[in-house]
C-alpha atoms as a PDB file:
ATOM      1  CA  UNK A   1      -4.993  -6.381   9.274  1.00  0.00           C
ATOM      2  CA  UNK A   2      -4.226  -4.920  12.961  1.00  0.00           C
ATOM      3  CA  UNK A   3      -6.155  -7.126  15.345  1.00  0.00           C
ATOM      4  CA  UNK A   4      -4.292 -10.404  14.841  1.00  0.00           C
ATOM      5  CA  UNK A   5      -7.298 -12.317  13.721  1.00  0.00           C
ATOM      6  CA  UNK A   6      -7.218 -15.035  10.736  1.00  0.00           C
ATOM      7  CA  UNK A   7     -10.276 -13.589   9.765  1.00  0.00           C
ATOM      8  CA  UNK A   8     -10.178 -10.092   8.398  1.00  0.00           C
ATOM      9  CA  UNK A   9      -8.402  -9.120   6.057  1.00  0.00           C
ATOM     10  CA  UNK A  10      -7.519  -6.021   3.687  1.00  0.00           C
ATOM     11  CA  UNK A  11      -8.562  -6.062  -0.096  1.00  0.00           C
ATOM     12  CA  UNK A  12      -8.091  -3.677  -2.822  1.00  0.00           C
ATOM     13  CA  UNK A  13      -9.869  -3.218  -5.629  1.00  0.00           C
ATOM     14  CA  UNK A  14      -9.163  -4.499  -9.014  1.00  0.00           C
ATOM     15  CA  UNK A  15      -6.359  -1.967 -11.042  1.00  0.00           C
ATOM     16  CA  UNK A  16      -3.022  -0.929 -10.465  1.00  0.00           C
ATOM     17  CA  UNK A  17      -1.308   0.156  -8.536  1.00  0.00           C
ATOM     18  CA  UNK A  18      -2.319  -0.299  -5.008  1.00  0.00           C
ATOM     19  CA  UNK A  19      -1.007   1.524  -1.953  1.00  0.00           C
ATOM     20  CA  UNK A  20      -1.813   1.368   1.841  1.00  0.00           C
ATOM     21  CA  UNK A  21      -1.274   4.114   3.913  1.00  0.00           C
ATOM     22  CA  UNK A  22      -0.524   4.611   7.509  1.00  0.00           C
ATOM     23  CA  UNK A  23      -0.212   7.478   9.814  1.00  0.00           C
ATOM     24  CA  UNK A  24       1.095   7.556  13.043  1.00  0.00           C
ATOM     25  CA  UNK A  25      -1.146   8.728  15.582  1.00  0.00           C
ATOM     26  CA  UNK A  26       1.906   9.058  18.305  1.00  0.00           C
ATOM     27  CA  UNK A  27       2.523  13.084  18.434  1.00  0.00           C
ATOM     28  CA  UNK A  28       6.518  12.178  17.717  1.00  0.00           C
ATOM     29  CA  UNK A  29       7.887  10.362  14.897  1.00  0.00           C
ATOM     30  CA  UNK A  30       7.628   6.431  14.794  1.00  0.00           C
ATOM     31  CA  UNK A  31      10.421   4.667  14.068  1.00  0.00           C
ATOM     32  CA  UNK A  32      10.974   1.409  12.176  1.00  0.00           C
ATOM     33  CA  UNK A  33      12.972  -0.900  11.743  1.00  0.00           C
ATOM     34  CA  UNK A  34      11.539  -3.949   9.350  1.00  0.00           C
ATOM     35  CA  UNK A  35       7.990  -4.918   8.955  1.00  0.00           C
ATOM     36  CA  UNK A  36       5.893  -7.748   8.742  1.00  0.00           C
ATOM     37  CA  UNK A  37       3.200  -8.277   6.307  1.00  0.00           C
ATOM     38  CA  UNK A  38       0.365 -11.432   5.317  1.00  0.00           C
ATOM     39  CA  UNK A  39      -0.760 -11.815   1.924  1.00  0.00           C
ATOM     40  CA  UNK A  40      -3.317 -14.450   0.926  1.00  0.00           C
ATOM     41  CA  UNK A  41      -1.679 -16.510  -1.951  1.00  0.00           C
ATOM     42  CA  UNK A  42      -2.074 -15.707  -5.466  1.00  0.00           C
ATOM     43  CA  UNK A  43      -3.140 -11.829  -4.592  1.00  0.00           C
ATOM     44  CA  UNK A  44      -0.042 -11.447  -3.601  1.00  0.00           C
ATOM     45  CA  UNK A  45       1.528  -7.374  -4.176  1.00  0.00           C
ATOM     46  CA  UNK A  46       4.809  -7.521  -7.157  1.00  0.00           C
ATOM     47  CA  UNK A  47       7.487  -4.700  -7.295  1.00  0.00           C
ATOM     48  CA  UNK A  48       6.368  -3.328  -4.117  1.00  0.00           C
ATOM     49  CA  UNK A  49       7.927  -0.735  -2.193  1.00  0.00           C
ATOM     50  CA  UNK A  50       7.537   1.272   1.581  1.00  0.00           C
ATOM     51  CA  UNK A  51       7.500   5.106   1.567  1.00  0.00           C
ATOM     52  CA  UNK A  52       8.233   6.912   4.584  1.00  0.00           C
ATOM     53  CA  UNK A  53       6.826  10.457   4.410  1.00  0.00           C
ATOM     54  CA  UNK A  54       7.921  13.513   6.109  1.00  0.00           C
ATOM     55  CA  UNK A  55       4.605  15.036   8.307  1.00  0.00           C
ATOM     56  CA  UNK A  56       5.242  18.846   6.893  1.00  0.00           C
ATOM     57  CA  UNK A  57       4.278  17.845   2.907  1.00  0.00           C
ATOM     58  CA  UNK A  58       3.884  14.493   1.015  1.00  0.00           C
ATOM     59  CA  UNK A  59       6.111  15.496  -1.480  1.00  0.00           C
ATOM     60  CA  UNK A  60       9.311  15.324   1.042  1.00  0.00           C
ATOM     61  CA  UNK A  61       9.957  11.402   0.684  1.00  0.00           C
ATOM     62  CA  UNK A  62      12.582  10.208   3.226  1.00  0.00           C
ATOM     63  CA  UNK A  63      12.569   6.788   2.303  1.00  0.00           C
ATOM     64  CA  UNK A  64      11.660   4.600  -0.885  1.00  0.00           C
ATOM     65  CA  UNK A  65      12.747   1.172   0.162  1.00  0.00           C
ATOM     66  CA  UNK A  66      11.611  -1.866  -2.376  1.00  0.00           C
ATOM     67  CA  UNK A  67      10.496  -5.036  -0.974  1.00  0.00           C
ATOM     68  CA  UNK A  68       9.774  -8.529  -2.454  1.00  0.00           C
ATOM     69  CA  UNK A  69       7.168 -10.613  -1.142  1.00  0.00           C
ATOM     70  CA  UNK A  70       6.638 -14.630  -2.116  1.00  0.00           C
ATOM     71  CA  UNK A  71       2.834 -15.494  -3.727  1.00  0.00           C
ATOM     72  CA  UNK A  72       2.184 -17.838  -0.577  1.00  0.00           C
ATOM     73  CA  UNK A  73       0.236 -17.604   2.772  1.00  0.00           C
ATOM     74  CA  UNK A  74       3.161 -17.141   4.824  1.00  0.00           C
ATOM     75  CA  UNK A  75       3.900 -14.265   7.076  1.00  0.00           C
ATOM     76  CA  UNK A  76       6.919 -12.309   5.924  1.00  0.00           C
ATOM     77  CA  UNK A  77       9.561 -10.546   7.326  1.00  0.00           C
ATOM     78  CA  UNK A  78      11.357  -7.684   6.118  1.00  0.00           C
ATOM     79  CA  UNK A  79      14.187  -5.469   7.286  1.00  0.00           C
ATOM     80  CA  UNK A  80      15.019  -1.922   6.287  1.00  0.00           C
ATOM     81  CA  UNK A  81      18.704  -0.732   5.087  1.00  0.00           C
ATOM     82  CA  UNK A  82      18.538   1.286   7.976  1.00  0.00           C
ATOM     83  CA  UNK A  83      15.757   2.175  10.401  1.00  0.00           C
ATOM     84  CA  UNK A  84      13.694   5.443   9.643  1.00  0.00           C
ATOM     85  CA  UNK A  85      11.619   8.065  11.877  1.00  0.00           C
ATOM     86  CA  UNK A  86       8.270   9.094   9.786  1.00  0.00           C
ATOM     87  CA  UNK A  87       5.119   9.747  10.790  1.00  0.00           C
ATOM     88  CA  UNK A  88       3.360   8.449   7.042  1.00  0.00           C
ATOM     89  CA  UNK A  89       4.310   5.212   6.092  1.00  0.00           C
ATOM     90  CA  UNK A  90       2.678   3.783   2.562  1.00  0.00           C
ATOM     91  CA  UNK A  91       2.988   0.269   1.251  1.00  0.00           C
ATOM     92  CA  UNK A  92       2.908   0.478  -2.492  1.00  0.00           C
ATOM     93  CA  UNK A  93       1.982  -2.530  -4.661  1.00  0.00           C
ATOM     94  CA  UNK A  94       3.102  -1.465  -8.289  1.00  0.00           C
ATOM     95  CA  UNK A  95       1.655  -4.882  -9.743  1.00  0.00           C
ATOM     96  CA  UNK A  96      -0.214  -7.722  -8.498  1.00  0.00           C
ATOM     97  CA  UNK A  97       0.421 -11.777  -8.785  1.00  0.00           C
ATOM     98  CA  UNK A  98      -3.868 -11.434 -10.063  1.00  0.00           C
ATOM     99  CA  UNK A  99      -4.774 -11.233 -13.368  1.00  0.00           C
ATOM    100  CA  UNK A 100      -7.222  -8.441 -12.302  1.00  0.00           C
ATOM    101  CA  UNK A 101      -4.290  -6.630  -9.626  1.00  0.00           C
ATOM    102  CA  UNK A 102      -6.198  -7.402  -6.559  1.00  0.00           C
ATOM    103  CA  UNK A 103      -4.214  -7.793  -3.663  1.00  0.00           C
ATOM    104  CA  UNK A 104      -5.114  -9.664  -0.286  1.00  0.00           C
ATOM    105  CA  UNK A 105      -3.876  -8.404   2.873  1.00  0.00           C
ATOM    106  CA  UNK A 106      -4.444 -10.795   6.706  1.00  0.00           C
ATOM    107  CA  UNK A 107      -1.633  -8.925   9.135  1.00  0.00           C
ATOM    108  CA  UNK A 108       0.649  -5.661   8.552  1.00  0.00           C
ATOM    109  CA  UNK A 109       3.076  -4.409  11.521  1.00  0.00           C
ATOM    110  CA  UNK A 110       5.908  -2.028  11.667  1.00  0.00           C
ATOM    111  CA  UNK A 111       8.362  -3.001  14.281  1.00  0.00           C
END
C-alpha cells in the first residue's frame, strides 16, 4: 500500500466492518490535508469514513470525516473540510461493494 508498487496490495478479511489504522511515527502531530487511496474494483470499501485520533486516549476523536469512494480501479482523491493534526489516523470501511465485505487496497497516502 506504501511502496508505490502495482503489485502489493492490502486485503481484509471477509466481515464487516473493516478499518485500517495508521500511526504516525513523527514525534509531533502529522497534519493532513486530503488523502489518496486505490481500491481494486468490486472490493471496493461503502459508507466509509477517516478518524483522526488524539495520541493521549482513543476515545478523544478529533475528526470523523465520511468519504465516498467509486467501485473502480482508479486512484482517488479526497479532501478534508478542513485539515487536521493527529497522530492516529483510521480508515473505516462500514460495508463493502463484496458480497463477502472484503475490501482490496493497492496505494493509501495522507498528504
Amino acid at each position: 500500500m506504501f511502496d508505490d508498487s502495482d503489485e502489493t496490495c492490502w486485503n481484509s478479511d471477509q466481515g464487516s466492518p473493516q478499518w485500517i489504522e495508521i500511526q504516525s511515527e513523527e514525534s509531533d502531530l502529522t497534519e493532513i490535508f486530503s488523502f489518496d487511496i486505490q481500491f481494486q474494483g468490486g472490493f471496493v470499501g461503502k459508507d466509509c469514513y477517516l478518524e483522526v485520533v488524539s495520541p493521549r486516549s482513543d476515545d478523544n476523536l478529533i475528526l470523523k470525516q465520511p468519504f465516498y469512494p467509486e467501485d473502480n480501479n482508479k486512484y482517488q482523491h479526497f479532501k478534508l473540510d478542513n485539515s487536521v493534526k493527529g497522530k492516529i489516523f483510521r480508515f473505516v470501511f462500514v460495508n463493502s461493494t463484496d458480497f463477502f465485505g472484503r475490501i482490496v487496497i493497492y496505494k493509501l497516502k495522507l498528504n
